[in-house]
C-alpha atoms as a PDB file:
ATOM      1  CA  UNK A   1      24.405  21.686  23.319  1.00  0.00           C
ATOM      2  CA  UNK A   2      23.588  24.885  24.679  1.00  0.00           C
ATOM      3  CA  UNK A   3      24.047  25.412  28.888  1.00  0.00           C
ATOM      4  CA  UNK A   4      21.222  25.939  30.945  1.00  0.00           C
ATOM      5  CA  UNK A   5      20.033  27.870  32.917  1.00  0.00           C
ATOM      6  CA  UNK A   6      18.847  26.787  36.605  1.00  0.00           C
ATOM      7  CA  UNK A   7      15.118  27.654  36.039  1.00  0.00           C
ATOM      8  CA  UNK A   8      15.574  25.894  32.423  1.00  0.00           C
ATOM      9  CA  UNK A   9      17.424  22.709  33.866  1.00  0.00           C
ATOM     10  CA  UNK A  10      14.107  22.451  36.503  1.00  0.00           C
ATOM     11  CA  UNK A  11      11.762  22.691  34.068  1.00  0.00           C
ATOM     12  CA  UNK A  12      13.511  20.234  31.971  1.00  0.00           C
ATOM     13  CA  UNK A  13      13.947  18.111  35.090  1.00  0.00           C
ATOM     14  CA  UNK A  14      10.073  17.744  35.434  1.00  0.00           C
ATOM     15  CA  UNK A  15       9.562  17.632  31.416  1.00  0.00           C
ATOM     16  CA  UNK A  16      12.100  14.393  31.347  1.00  0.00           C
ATOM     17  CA  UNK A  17       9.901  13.018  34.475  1.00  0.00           C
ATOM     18  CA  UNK A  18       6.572  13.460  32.833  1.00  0.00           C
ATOM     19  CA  UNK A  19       7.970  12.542  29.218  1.00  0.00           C
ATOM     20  CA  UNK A  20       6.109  15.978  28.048  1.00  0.00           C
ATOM     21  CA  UNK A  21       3.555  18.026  29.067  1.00  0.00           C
ATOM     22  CA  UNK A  22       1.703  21.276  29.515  1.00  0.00           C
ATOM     23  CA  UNK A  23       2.893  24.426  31.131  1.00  0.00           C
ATOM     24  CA  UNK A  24       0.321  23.918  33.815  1.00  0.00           C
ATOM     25  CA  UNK A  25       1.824  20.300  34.205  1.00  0.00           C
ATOM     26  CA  UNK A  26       4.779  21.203  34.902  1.00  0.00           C
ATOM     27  CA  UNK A  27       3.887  23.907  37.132  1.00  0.00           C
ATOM     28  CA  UNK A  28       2.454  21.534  39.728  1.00  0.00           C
ATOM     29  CA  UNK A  29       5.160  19.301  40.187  1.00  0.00           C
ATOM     30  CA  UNK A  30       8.210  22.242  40.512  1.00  0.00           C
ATOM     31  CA  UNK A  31       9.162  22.720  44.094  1.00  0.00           C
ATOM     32  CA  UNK A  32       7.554  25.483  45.953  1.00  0.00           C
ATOM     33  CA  UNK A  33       7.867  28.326  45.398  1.00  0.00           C
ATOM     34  CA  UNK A  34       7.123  28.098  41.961  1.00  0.00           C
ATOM     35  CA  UNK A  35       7.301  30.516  39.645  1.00  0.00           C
ATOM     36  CA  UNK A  36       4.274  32.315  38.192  1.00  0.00           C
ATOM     37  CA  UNK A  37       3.042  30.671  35.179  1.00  0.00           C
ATOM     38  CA  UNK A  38       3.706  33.539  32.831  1.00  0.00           C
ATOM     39  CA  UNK A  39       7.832  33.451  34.225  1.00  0.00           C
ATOM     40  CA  UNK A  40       7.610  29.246  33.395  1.00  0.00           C
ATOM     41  CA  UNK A  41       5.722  29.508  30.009  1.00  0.00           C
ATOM     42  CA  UNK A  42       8.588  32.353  28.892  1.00  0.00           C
ATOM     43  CA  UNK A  43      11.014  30.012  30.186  1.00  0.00           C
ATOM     44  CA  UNK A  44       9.599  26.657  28.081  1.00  0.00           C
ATOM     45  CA  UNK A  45       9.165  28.543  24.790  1.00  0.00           C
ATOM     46  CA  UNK A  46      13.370  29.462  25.616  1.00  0.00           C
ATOM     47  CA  UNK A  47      13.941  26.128  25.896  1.00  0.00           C
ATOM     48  CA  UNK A  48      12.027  25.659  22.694  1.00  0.00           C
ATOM     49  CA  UNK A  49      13.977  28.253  20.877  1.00  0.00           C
ATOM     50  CA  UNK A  50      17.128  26.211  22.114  1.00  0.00           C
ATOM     51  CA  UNK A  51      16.167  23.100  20.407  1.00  0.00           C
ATOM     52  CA  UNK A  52      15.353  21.078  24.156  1.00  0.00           C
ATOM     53  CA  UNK A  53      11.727  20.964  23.762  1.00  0.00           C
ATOM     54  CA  UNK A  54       8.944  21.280  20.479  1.00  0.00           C
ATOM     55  CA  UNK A  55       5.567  22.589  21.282  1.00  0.00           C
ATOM     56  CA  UNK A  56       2.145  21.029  19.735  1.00  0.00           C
ATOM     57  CA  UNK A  57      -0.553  23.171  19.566  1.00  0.00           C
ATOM     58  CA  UNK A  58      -3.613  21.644  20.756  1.00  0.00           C
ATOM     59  CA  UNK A  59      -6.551  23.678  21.593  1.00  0.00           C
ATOM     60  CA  UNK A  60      -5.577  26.900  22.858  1.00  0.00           C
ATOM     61  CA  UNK A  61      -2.320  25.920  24.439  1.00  0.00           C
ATOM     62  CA  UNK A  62       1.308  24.183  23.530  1.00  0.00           C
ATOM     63  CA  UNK A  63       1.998  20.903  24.895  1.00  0.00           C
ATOM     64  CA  UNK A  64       5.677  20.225  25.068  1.00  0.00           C
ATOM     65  CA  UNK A  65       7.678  17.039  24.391  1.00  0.00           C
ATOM     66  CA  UNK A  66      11.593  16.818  25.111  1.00  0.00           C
ATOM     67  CA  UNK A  67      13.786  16.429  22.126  1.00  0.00           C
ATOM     68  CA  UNK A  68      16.825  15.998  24.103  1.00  0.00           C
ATOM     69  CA  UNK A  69      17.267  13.104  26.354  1.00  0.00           C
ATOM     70  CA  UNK A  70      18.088  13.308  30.179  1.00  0.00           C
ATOM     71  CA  UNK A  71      20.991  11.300  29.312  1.00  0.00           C
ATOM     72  CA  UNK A  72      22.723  13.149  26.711  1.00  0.00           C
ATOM     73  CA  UNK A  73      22.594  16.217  28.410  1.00  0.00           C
ATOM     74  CA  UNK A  74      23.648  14.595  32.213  1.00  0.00           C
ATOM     75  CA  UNK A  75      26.545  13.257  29.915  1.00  0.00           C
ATOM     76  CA  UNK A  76      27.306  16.404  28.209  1.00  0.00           C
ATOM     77  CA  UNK A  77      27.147  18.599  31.668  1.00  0.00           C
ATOM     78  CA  UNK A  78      29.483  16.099  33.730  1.00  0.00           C
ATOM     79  CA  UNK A  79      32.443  16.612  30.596  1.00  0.00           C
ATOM     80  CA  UNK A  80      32.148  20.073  31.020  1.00  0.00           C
ATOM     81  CA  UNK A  81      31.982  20.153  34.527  1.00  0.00           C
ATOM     82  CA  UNK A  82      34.923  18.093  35.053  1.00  0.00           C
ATOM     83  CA  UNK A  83      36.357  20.005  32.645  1.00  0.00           C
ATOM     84  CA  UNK A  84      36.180  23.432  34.477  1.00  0.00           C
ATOM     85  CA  UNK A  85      36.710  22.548  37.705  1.00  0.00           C
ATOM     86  CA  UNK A  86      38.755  19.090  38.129  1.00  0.00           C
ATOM     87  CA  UNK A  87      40.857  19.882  34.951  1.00  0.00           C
ATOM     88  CA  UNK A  88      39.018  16.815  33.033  1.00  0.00           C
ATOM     89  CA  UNK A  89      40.268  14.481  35.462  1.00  0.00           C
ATOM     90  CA  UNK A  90      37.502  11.844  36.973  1.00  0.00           C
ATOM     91  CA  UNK A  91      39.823  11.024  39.290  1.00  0.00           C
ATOM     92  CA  UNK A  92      40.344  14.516  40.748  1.00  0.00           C
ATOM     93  CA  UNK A  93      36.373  14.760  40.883  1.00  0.00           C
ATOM     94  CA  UNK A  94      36.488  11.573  42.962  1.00  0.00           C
ATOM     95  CA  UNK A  95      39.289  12.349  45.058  1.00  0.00           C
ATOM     96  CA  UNK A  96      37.391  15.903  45.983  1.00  0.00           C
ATOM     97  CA  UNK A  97      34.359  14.164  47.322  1.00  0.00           C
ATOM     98  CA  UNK A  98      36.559  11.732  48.599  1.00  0.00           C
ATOM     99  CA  UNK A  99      38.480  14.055  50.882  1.00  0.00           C
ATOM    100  CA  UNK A 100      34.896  16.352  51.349  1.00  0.00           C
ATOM    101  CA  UNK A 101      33.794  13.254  53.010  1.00  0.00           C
ATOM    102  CA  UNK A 102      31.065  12.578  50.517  1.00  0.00           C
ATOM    103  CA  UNK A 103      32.099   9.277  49.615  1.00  0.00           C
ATOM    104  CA  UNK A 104      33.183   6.114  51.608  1.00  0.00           C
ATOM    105  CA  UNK A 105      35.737   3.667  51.091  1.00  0.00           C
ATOM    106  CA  UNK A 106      33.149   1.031  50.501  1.00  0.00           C
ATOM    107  CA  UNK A 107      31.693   3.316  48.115  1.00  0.00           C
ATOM    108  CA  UNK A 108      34.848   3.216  46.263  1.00  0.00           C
ATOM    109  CA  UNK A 109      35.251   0.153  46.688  1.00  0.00           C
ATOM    110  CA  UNK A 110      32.210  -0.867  44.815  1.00  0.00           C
ATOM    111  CA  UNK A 111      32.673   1.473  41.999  1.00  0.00           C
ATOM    112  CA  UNK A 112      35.895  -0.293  41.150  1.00  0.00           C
ATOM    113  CA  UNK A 113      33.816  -3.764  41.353  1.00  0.00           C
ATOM    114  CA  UNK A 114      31.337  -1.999  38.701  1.00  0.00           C
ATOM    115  CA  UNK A 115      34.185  -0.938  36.494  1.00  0.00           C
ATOM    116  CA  UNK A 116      36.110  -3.967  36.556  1.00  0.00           C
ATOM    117  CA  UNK A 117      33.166  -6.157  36.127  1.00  0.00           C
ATOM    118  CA  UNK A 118      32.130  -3.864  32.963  1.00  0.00           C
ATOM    119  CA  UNK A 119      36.142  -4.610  31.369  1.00  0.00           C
ATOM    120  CA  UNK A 120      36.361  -6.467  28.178  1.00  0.00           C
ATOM    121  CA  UNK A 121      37.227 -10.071  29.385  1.00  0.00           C
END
């Protein structure tokens, strides 16, 4: 799965949120400032040639549905994250926003409840 880019991941974002759409569509629900339609329909038919999204002509113009789910690709961009920059150690990653103060201990605490609740009895 190919990376993204930041105006790609956005668009995506708001494509996963509206379970397709038009350009337009996703034009009015990006953040301000948006970028001009031309700049967001060049950036969709990208994301088309990299297999995220197909395009069905209807009318005049190409509504787009996501091929890739939000899931698969959150999944796939955490491994490599942690990969390049906690050495593909989870624990590291927690232990950064752990000492970044981004996390509290009863945070923590009830992530370990969730993982020891979801262990094979």
């Amino acid at each position: 799965m190919e990376r993204l880019t930041q105006p790609e991941e956005d668009a995506m974002q708001v494509l996963w949120q509206l379970d397709g759409g038009f350009v337009k569509d996703v034009l009015e629900h990006l953040p301000t400032p948006a970028p001009p339609y031309t700049t967001l329909a060049s950036t969709i038919r990208n994301l088309e040639r990299k297999g995220y999204v197909q395009g069905t002509k209807l009318g005049n113009s190409y509504r787009y549905a996501p091929l890739v789910r939000a899931e698969d690709y959150r999944r796939t961009f955490m491994s490599s994250f942690v990969s390049d920059y906690f050495r593909n150690s989870y624990k590291e990653l927690v232990s950064f926003f752990a000492k970044e103060q981004k996390i509290s201990a009863d945070e923590l605490q009830e992530i370990i409840r969730m993982i020891e609740q979801d262990k094979p009895k």
